[in-house]
Protein backbone atom coordinates (compact mmCIF):
# COMPACT_ATOMS: atom_id res chain seq x y z
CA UNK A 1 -30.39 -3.10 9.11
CA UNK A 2 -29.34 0.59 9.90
CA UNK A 3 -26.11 1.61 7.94
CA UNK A 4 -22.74 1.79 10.10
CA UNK A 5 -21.01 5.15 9.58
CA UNK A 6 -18.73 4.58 6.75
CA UNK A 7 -16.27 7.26 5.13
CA UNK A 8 -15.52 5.83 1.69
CA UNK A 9 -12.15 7.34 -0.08
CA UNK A 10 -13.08 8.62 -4.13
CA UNK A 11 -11.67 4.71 -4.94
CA UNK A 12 -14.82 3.13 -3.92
CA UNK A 13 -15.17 0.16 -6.58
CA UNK A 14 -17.67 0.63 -9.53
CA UNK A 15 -18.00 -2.85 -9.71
CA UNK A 16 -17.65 -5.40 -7.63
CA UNK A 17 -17.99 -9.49 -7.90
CA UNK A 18 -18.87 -11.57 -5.63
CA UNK A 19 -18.16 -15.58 -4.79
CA UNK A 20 -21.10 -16.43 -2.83
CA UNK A 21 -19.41 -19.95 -1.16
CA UNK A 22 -20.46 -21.52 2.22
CA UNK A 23 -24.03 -21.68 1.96
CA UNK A 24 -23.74 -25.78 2.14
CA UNK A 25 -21.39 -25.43 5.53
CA UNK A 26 -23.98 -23.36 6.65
CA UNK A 27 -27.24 -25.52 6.79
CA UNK A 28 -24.95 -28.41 7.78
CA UNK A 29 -23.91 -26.65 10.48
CA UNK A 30 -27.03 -26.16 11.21
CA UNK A 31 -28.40 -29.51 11.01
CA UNK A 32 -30.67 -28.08 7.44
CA UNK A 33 -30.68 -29.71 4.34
CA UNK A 34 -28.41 -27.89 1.41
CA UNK A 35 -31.14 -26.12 -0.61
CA UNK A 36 -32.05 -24.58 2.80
CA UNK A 37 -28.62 -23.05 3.49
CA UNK A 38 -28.80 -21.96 -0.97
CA UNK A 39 -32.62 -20.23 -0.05
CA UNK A 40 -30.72 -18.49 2.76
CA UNK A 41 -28.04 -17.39 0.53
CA UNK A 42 -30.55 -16.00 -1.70
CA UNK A 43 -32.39 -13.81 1.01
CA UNK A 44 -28.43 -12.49 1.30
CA UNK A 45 -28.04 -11.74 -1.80
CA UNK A 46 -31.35 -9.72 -1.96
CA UNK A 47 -29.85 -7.88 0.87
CA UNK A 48 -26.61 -7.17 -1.12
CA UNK A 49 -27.88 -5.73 -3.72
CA UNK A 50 -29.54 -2.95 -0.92
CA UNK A 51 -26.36 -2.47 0.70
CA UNK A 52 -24.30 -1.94 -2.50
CA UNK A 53 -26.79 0.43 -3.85
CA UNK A 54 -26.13 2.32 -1.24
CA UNK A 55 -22.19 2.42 -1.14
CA UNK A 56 -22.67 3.79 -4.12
CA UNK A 57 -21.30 0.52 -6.16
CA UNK A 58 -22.39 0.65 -9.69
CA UNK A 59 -22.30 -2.72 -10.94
CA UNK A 60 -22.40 -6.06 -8.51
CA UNK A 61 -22.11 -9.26 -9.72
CA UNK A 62 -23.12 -12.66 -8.30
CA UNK A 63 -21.45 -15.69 -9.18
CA UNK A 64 -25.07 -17.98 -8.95
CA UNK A 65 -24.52 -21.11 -10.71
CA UNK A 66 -21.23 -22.19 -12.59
CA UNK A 67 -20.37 -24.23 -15.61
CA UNK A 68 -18.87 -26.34 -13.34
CA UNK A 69 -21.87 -26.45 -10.77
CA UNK A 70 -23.83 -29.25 -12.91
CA UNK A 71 -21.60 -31.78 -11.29
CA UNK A 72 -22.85 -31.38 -7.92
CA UNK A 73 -26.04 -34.40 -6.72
CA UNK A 74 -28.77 -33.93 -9.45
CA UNK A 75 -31.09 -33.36 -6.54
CA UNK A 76 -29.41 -29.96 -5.23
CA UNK A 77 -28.65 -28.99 -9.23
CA UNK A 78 -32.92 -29.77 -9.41
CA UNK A 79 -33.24 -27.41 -6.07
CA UNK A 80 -31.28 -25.17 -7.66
CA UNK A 81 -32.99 -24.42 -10.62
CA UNK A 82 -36.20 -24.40 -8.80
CA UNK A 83 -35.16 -21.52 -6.35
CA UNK A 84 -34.20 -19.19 -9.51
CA UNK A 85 -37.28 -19.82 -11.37
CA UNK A 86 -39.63 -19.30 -8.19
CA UNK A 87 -37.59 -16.57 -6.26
CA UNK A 88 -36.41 -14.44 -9.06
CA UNK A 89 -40.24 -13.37 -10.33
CA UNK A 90 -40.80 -12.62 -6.77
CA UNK A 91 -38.03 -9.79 -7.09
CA UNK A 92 -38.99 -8.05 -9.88
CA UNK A 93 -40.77 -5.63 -8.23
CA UNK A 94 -38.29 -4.72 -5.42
CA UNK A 95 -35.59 -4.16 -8.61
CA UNK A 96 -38.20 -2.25 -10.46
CA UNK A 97 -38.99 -0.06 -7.11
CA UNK A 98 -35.09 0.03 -6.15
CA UNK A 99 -34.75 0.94 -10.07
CA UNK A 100 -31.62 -2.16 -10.41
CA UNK A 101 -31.21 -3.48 -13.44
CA UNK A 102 -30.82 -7.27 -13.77
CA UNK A 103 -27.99 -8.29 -16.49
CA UNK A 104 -27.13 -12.19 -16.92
CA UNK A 105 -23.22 -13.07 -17.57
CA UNK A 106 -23.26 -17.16 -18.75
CA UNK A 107 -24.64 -19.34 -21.14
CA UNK A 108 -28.44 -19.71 -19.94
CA UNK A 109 -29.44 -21.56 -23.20
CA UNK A 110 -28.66 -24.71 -21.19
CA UNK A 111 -31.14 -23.97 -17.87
CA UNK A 112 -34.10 -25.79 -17.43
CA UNK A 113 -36.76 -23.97 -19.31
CA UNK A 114 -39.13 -22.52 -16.12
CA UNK A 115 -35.49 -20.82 -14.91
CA UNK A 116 -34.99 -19.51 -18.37
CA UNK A 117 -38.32 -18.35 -18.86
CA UNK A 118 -37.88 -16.47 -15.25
CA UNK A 119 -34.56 -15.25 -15.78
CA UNK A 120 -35.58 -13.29 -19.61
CA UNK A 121 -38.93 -12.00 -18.08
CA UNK A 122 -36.86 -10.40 -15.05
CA UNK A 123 -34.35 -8.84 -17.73
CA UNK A 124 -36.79 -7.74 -20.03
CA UNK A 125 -38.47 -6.09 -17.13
CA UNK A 126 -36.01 -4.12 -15.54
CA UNK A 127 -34.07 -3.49 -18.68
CA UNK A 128 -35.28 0.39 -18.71
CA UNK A 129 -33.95 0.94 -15.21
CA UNK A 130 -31.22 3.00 -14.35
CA UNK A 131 -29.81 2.51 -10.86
CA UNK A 132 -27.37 -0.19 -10.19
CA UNK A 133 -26.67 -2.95 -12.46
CA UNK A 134 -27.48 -6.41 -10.81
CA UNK A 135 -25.39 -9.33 -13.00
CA UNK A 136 -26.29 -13.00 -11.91
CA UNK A 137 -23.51 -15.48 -13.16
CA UNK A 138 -25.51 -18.67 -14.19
CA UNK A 139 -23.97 -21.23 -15.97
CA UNK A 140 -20.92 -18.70 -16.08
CA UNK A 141 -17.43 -19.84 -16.33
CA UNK A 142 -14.29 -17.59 -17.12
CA UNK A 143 -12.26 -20.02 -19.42
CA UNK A 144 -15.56 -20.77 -21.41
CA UNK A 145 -16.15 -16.83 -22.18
CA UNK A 146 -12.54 -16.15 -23.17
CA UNK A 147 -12.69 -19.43 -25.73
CA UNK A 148 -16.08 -18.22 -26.54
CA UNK A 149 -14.50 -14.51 -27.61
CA UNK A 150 -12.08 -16.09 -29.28
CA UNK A 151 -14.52 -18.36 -31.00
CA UNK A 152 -15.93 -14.99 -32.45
CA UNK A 153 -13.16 -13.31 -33.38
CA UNK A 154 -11.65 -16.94 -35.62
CA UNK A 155 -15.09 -16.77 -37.35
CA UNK A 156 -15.05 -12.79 -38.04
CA UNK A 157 -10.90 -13.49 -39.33
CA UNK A 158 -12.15 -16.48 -41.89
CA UNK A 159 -14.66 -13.36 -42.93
CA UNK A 160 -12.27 -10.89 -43.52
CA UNK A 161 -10.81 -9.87 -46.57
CA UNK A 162 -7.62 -8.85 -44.58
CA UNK A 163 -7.27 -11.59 -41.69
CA UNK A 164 -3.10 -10.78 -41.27
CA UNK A 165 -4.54 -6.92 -40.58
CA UNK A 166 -6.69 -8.39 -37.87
CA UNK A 167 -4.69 -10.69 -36.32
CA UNK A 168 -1.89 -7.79 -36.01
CA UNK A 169 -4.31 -5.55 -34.37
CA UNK A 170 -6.17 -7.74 -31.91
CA UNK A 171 -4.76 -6.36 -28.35
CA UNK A 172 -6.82 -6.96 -25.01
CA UNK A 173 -9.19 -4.46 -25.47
CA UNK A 174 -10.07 -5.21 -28.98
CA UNK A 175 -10.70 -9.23 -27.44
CA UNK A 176 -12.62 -7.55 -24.53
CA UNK A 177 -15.10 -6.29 -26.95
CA UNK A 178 -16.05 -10.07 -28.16
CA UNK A 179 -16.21 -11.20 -24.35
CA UNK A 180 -19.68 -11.57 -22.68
CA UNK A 181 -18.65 -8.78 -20.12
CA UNK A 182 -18.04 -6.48 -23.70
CA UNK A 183 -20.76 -3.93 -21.89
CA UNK A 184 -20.05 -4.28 -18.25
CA UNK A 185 -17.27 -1.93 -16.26
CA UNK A 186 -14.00 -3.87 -15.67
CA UNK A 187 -14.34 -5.76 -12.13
CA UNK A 188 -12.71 -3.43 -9.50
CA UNK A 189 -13.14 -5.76 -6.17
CA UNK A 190 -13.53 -9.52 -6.24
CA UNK A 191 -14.70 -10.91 -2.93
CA UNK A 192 -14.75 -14.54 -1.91
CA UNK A 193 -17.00 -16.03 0.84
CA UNK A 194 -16.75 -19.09 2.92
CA UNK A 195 -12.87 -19.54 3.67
CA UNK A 196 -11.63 -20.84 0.16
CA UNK A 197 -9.07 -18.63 -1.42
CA UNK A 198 -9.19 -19.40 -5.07
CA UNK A 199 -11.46 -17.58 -7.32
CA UNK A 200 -12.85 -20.81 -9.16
CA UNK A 201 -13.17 -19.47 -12.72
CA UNK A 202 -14.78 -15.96 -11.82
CA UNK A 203 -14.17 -13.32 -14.39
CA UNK A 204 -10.41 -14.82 -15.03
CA UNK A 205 -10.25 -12.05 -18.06
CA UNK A 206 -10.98 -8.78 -15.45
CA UNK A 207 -9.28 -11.13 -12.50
CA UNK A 208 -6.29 -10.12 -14.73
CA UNK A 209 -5.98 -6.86 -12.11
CA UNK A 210 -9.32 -7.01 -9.85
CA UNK A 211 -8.40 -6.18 -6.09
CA UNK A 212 -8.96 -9.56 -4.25
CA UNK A 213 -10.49 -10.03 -0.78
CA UNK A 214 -10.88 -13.33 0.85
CA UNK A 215 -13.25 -13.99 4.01
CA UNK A 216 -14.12 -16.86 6.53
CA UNK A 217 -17.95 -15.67 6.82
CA UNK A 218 -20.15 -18.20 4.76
CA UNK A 219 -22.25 -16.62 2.37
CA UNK A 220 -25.49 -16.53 4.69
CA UNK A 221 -23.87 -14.59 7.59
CA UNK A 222 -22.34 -12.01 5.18
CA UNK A 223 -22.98 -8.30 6.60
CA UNK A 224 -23.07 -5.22 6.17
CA UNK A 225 -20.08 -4.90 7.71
CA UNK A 226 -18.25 -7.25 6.25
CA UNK A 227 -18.91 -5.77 2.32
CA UNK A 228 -17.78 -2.67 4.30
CA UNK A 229 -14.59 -4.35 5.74
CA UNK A 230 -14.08 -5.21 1.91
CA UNK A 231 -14.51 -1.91 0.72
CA UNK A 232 -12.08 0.09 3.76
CA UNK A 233 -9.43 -2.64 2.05
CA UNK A 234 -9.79 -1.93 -1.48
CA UNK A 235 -9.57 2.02 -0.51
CA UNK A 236 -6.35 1.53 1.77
CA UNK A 237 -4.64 -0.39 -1.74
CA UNK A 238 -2.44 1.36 -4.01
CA UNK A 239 -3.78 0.44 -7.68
CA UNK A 240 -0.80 0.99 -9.79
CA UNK A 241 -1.56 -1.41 -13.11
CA UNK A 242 1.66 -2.26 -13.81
CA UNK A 243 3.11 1.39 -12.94
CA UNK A 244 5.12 2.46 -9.94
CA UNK A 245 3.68 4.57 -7.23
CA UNK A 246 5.54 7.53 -8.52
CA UNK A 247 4.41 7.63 -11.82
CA UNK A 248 0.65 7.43 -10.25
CA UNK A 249 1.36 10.76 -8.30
CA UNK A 250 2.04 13.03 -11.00
């Protein structure tokens, strides 16, 4: 698709996460089975990853499969599966030619063991690149990392020689560091598909003060245009972090 002219202001995100809802309403829509409206999805998201590139976005994140997800029919959970492990091989050498790097945010012990296999080969592979950071969300859920982080930091206190010391200097950056996100850039923009405006458990620590945009367009007719519409938001908001718009001027 040829790019739109775009004029970005110096507050274009450095990383941005993504909802990917409506791919179900899509196919049904359609008169398609659900797995066909998730395959389309999946042809977007190879698209997004393009397009962000080249915006200049840093780090995109795609929420995939959630913690929550395994409740849905076993047969689309089944379908599911079977898409990563036979789709995500077939990228690996677009992402090592595009030079993204592919980073996993979730608990993937707990994937079938074809999808697992797929997912560590496709890290492993692309670990050395440099471009823009690709992070899939599979079996990801915000409340689950924060108890996890905390998890880590009760078994490092019963460790330490000193636990009152630690307790009195744990602050949110010092329980960011024991988060699965410890490595990854703060979320700038978090963007919701399909209609819904709730962000469903999606990076609740960095949702703390992530710019929020909300669309009707189901995942499978998302754009160019409309990640652009997202981004000529964010640049028109005034992030002040708690501070007033005078102190941010001087």
């Amino acid at each position: 698709m040829a790019s739109s002219t775009l004029v970005l202001k110096p507050t274009i995100p450095c990383h941005v996460g993504i909802v990917m809802d409506g791919n179900g309403r899509w196919a049904k829509a359609r008169g398609k089975r659900r797995l066909d409206g998730h395959r389309e999805g999946a042809a977007r998201a190879r698209d997004i990853v393009e397009w962000a590139d080249d915006l200049g976005i840093k780090q995109l994140s795609l929420f995939a499969f959630s913690t929550e997800n395994w409740e849905r029919p076993k047969l689309e959970v089944r379908g599911l599966m079977g898409l990563l492990s036979t789709l995500l091989p077939r990228e690996v050498p677009m992402m090592l030619e595009k030079n993204v790097r592919l980073r996993v945010l979730g608990d993937i012990t707990a994937l079938p063991s074809a999808a697992r296999r797929a997912v560590d080969k496709a890290c492993a592979e692309t670990r050395q690149n440099t471009g823009i950071t690709l992070i899939l969300c599979l079996n990801y859920g915000g409340q689950q990392e924060i108890i996890a982080g905390v998890q880590d930091f009760a078994r490092k206190l019963l460790a330490s020689p000193d636990p009152e010391s630690m307790i009195d200097k744990l602050n949110p950056e010092a329980l960011r560091t024991l988060l699965w996100r410890h490595d990854l850039a703060p979320v700038d923009l978090l963007i919701r598909t399909g209609g819904e405006k709730r962000i469903s458990n999606f990076h609740l620590w960095d949702a703390a003060y992530a710019e929020l945009f909300f669309t009707d367009c189901l995942w499978p007719d998302f754009s160019r245009q409309e990640l652009e519409k997202a981004l000529h938001d964010y640049a028109s908001r005034e992030r002040r972090f708690g501070k007033t718009s005078e102190q941010l001027s001087t």
